[in-house]
N, C-alpha and C. Protein backbone atom coordinates (compact mmCIF):
# COMPACT_ATOMS: atom_id res chain seq x y z
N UNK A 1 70.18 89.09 217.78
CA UNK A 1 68.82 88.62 217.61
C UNK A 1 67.82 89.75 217.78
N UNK A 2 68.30 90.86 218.78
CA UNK A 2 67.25 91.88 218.83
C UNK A 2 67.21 92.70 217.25
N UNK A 3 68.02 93.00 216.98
CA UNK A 3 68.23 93.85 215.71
C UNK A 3 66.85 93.04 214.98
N UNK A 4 67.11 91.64 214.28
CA UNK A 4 66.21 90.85 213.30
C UNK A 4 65.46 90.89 214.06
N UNK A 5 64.69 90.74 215.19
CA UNK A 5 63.44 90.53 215.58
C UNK A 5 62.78 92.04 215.41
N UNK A 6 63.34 93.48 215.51
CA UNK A 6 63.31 94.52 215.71
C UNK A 6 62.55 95.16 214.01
N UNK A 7 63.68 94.26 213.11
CA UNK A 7 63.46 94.67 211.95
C UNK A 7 62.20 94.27 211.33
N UNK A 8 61.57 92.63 211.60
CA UNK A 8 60.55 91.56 211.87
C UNK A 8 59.14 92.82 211.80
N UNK A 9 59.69 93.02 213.00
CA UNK A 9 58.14 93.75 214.18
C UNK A 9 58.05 94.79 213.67
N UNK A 10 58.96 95.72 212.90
CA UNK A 10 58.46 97.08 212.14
C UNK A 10 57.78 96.62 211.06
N UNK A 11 58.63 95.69 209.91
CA UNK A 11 57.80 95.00 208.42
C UNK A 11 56.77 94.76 208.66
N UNK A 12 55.98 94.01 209.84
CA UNK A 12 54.60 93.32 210.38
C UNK A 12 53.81 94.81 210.59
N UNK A 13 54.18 95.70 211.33
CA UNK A 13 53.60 96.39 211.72
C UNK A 13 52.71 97.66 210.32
N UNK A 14 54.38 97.68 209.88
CA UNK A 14 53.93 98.25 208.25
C UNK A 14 52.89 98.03 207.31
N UNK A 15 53.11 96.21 207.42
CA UNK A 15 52.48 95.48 206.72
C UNK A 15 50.93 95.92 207.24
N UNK A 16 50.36 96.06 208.40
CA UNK A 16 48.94 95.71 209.09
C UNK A 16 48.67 97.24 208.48
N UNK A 17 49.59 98.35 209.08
CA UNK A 17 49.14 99.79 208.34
C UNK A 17 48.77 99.63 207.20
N UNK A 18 49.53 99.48 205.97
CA UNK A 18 49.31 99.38 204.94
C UNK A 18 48.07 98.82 204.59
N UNK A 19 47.19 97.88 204.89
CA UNK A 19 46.35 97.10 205.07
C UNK A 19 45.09 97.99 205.21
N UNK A 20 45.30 97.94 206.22
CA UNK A 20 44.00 99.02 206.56
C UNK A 20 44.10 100.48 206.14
N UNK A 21 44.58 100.86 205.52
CA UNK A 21 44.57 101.96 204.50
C UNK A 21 45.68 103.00 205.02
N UNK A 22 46.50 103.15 205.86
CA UNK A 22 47.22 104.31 206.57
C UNK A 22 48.23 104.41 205.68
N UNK A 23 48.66 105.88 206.02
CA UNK A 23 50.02 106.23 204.80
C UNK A 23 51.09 105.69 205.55
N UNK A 24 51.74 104.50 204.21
CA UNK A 24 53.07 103.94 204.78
C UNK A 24 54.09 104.15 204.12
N UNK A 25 54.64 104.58 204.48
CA UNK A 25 55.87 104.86 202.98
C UNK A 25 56.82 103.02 203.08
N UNK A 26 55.54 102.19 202.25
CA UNK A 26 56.37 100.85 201.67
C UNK A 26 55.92 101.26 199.96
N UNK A 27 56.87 100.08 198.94
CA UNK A 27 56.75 99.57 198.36
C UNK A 27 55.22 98.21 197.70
N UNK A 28 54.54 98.57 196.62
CA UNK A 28 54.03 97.59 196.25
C UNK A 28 54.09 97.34 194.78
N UNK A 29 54.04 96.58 194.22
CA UNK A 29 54.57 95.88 192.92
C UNK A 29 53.11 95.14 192.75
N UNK A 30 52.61 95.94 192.00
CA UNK A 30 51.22 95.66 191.15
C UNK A 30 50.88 95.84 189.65
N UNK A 31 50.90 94.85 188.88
CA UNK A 31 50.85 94.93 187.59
C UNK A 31 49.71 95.75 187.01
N UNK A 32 49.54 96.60 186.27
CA UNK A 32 48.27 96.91 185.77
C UNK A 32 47.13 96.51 185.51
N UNK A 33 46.16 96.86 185.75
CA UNK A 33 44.94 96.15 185.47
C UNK A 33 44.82 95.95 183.77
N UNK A 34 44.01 94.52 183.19
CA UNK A 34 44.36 94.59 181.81
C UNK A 34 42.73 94.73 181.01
N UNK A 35 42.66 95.16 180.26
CA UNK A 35 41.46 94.97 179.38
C UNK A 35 41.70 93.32 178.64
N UNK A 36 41.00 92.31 179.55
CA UNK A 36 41.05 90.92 179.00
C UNK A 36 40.22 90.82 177.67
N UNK A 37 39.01 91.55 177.94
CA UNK A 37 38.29 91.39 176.14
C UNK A 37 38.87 92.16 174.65
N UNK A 38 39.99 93.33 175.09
CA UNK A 38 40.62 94.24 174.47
C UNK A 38 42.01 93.23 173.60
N UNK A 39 41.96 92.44 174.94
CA UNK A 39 43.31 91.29 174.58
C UNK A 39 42.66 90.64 173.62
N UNK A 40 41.97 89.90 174.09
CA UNK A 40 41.30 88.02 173.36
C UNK A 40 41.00 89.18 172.18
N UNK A 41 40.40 89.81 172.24
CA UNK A 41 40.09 90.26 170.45
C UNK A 41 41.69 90.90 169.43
N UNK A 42 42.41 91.20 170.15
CA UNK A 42 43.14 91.93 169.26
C UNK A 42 44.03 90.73 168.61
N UNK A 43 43.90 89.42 169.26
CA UNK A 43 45.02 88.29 168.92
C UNK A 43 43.75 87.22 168.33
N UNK A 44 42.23 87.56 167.93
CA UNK A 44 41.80 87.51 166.92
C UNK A 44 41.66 85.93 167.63
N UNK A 45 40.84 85.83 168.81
CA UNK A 45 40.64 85.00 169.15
C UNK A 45 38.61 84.63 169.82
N UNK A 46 38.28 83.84 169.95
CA UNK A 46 36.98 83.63 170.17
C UNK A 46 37.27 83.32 171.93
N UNK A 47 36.07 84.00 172.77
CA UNK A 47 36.19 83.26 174.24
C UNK A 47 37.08 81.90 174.20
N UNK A 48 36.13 81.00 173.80
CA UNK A 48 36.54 79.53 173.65
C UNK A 48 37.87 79.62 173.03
N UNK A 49 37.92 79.91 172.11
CA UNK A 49 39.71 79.71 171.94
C UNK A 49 40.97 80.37 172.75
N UNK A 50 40.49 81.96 173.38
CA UNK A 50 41.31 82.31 174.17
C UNK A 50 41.51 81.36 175.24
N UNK A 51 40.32 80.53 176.57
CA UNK A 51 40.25 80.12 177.34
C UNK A 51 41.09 78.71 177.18
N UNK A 52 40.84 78.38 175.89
CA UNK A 52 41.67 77.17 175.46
C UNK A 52 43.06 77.04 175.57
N UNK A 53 43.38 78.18 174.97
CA UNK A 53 44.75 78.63 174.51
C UNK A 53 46.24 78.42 175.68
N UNK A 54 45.55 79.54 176.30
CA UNK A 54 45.79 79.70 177.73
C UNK A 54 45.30 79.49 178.92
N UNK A 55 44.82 78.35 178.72
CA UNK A 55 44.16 77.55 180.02
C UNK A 55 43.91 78.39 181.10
N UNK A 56 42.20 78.85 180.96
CA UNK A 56 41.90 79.85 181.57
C UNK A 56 40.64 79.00 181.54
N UNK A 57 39.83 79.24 182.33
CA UNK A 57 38.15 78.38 182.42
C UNK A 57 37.28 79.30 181.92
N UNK A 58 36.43 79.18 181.03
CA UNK A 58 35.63 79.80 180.09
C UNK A 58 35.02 80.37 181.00
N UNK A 59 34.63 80.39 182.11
CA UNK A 59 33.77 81.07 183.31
C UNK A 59 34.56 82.43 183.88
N UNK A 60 35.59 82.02 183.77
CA UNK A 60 36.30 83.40 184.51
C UNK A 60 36.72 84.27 183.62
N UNK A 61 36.85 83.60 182.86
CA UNK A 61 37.41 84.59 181.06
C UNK A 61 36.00 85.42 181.25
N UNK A 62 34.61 85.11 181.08
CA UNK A 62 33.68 85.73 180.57
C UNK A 62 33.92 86.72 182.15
N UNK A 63 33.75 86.27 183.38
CA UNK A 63 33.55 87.25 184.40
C UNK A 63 34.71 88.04 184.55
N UNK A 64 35.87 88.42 183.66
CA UNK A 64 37.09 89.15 183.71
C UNK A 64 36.33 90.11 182.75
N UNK A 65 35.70 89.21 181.25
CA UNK A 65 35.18 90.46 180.39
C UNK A 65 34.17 91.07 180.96
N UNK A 66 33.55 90.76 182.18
CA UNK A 66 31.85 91.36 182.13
C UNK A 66 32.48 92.46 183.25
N UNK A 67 33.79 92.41 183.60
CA UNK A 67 33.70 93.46 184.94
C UNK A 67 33.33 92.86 185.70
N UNK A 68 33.13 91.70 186.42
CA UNK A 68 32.58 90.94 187.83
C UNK A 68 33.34 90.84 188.20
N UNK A 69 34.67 90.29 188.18
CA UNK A 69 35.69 90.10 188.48
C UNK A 69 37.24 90.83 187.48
N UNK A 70 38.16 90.49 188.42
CA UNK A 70 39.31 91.38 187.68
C UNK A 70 40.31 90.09 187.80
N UNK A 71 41.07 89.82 186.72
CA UNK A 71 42.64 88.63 187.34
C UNK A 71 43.27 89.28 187.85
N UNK A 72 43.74 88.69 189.04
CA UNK A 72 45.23 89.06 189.77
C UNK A 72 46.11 88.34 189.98
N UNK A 73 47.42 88.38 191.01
CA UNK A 73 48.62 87.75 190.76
C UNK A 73 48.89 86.58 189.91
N UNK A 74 48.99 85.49 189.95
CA UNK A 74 49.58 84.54 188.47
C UNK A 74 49.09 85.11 187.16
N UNK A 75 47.64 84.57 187.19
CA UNK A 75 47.15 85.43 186.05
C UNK A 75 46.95 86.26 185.09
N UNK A 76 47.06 87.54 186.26
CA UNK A 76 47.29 88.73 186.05
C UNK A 76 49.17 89.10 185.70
N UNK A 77 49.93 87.91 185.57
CA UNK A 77 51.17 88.53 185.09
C UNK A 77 50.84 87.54 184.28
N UNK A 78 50.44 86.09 183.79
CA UNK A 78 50.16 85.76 182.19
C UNK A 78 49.82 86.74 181.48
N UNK A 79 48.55 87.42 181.79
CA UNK A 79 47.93 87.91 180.58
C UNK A 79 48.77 89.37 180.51
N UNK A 80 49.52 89.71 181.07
CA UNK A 80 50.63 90.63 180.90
C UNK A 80 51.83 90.10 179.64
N UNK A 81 52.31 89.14 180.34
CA UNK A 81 53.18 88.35 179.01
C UNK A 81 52.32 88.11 177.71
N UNK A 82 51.55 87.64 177.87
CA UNK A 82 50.53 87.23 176.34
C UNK A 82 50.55 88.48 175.91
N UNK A 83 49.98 89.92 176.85
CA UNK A 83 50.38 91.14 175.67
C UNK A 83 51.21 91.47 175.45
N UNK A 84 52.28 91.26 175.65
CA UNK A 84 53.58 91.58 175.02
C UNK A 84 54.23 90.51 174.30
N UNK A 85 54.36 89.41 174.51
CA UNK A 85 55.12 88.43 173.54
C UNK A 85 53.96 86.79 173.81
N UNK A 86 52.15 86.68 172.53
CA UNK A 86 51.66 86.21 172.56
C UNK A 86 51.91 84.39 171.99
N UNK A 87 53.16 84.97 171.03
CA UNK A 87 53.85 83.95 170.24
C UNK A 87 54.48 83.20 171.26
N UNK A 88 55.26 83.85 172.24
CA UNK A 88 56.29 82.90 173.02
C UNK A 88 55.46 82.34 174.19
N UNK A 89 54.38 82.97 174.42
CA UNK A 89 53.35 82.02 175.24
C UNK A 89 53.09 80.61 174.47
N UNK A 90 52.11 80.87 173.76
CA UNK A 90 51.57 79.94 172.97
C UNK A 90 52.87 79.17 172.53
N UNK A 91 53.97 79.08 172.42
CA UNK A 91 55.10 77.98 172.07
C UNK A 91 55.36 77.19 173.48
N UNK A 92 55.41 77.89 174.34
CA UNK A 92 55.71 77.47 175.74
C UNK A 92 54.87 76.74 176.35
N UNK A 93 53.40 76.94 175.93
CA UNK A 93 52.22 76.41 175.74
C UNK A 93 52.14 74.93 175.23
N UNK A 94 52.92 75.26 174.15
CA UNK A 94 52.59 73.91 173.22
C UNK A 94 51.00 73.97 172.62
């Protein structure tokens, strides 16, 4: 039990470094940031129809394009899949 609790209390501890900015030698798995207006136009779509499409709320679509905001995790790996395979969204979609 000491070992797992041992192993526990370093990950936590890592975790809080990491956090507050200190060099940790972990792992993070962060998708790229995407150009959302670069997207909706190249698949030749209108706000309203992107937001439609992919059930996204016309409010956050526009504050992803204006730079107010950025998508992250779920989101931000949809609109990853939509740029790479937009067809197999939209089927999956229905």
């Amino acid at each position: 039990m000491t070992k797992a609790f041992e192993s526990i209390r370093q990950g936590l501890q890592e975790a809080i470094a990491h956090t507050q900015g200190k060099d940790v030698a972990v792992r993070t798995h962060r998708p790229a940031e995407i150009d959302v207006a670069q997207l909706r136009r190249s698949l030749g779509l209108t706000q309203m129809e992107f937001a439609a499409k992919f059930s996204i709320s016309i409010g956050t679509l526009r504050h992803w394009e204006r730079g107010d905001r950025s998508p992250h995790g779920p989101a931000l790996a949809l609109l990853h899949v939509v740029a790479k395979e937009p067809q197999a969204v939209l089927r999956a979609l229905g």
